[in-house]
Protein backbone atom coordinates (compact mmCIF):
# COMPACT_ATOMS: atom_id res chain seq x y z
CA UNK A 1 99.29 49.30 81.26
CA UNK A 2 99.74 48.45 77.47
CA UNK A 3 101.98 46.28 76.26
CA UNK A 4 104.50 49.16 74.72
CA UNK A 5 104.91 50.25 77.92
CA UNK A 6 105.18 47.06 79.98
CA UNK A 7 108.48 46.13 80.86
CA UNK A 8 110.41 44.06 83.54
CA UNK A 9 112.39 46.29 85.19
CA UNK A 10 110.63 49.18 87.83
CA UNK A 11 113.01 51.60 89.18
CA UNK A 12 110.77 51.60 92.44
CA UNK A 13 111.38 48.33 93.14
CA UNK A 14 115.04 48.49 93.92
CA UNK A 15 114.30 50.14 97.53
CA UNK A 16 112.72 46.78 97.81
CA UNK A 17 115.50 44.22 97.48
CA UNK A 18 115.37 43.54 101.51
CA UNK A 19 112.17 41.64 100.79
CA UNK A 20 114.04 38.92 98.97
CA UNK A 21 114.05 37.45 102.80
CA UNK A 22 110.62 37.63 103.49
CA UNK A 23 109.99 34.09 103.12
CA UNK A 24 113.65 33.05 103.64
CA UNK A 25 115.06 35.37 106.31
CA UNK A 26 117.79 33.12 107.80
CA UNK A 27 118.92 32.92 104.09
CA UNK A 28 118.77 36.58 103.50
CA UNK A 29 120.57 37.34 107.03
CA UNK A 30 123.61 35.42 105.63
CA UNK A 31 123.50 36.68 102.24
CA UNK A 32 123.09 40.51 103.27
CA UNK A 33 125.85 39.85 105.60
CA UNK A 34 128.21 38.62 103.77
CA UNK A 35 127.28 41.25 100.85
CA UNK A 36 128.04 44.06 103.45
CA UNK A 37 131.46 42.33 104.63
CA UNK A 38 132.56 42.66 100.40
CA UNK A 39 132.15 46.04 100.33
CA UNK A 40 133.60 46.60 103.31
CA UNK A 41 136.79 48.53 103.51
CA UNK A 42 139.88 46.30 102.95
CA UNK A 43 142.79 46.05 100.51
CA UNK A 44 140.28 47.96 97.93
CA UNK A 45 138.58 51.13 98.92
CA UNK A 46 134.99 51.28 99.10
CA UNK A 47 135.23 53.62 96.03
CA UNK A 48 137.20 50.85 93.90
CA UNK A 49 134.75 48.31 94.79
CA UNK A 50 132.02 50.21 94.32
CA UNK A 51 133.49 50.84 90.47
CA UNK A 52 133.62 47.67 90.02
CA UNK A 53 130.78 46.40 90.62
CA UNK A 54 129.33 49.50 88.35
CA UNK A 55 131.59 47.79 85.69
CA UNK A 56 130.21 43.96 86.85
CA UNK A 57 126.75 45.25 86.95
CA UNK A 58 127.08 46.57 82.93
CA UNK A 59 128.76 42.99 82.18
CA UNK A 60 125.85 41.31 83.63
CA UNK A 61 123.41 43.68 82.37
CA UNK A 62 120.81 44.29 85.59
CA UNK A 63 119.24 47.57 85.61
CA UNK A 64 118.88 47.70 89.30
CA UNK A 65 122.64 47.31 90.20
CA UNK A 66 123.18 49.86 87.17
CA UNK A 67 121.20 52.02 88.97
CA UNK A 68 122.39 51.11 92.74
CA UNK A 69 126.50 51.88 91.76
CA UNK A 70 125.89 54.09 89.40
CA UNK A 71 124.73 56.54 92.55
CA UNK A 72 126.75 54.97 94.67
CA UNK A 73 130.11 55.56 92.65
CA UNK A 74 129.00 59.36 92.61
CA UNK A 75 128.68 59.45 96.53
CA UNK A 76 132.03 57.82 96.79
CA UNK A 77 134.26 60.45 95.16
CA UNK A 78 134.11 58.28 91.34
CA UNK A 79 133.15 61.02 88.53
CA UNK A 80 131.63 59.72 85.11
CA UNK A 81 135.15 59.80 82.88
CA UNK A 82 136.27 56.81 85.94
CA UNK A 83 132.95 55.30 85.59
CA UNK A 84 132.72 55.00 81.93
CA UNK A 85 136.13 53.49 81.67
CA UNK A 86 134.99 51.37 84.58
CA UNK A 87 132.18 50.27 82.19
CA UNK A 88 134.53 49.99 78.64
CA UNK A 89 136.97 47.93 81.13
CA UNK A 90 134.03 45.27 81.50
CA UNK A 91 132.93 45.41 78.27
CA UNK A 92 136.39 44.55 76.73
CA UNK A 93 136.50 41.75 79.33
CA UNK A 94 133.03 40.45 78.01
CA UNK A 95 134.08 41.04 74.50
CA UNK A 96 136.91 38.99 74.60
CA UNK A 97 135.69 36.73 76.44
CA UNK A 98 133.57 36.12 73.61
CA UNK A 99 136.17 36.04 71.12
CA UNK A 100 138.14 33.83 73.09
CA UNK A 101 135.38 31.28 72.48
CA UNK A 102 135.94 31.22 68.66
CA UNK A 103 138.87 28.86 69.77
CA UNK A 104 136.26 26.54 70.86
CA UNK A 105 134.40 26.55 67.84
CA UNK A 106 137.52 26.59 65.73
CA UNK A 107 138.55 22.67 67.81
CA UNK A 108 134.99 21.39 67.36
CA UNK A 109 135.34 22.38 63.34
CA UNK A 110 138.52 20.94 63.34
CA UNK A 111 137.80 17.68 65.51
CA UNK A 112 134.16 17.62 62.19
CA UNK A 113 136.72 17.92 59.72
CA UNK A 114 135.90 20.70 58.44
């Protein structure tokens, strides 16, 4: 494979993510089940959680969960106008988040003198 076409992220390797317990499976047992228990129906539906963690999944930019909720939103009833905003919802949240951190910058200038 050349290097233009070399990348990190393989679509066919998100079928995969069970083998993060091959050589930790007591680990991965707990993990898995307590992933399974989140998405669980509770106070959210399955289709709110799964939307958000579309929208978490864009924030913390990993191509496999992109991929993972984006089909699983569609299979729970979400179209793509609820998964966009979903996805603009996050990225305001990171945005500002950012922003916010100009404060920080503007008390270290301040504490410099400057």
């Amino acid at each position: 494979m050349s290097d233009a076409h070399a990348h990190y992220y393989h679509s066919h390797d998100l079928p995969r993510f069970g083998e993060i317990g091959n050589d930790a499976p007591h680990l991965a047992e707990k993990f898995f089940a307590w992933y399974n228990a989140v998405f669980d129906e509770g106070a959210l539906t399955q289709r709110e959680k799964s939307l958000i963690a579309l929208a978490v999944a864009h924030a913390v930019q990993c191509p496999y969960c992109i991929d993972a909720y984006s089909g699983d939103c569609l299979q729970k009833g979400a179209d793509t106008e609820q998964m966009t905003e979903a996805i603009h919802v996050a990225a305001a949240i990171r945005g500002g988040a950012s922003l916010v951190h100009g404060i920080q910058m503007r008390n270290h200038a301040d504490r410099l003198g400057m």
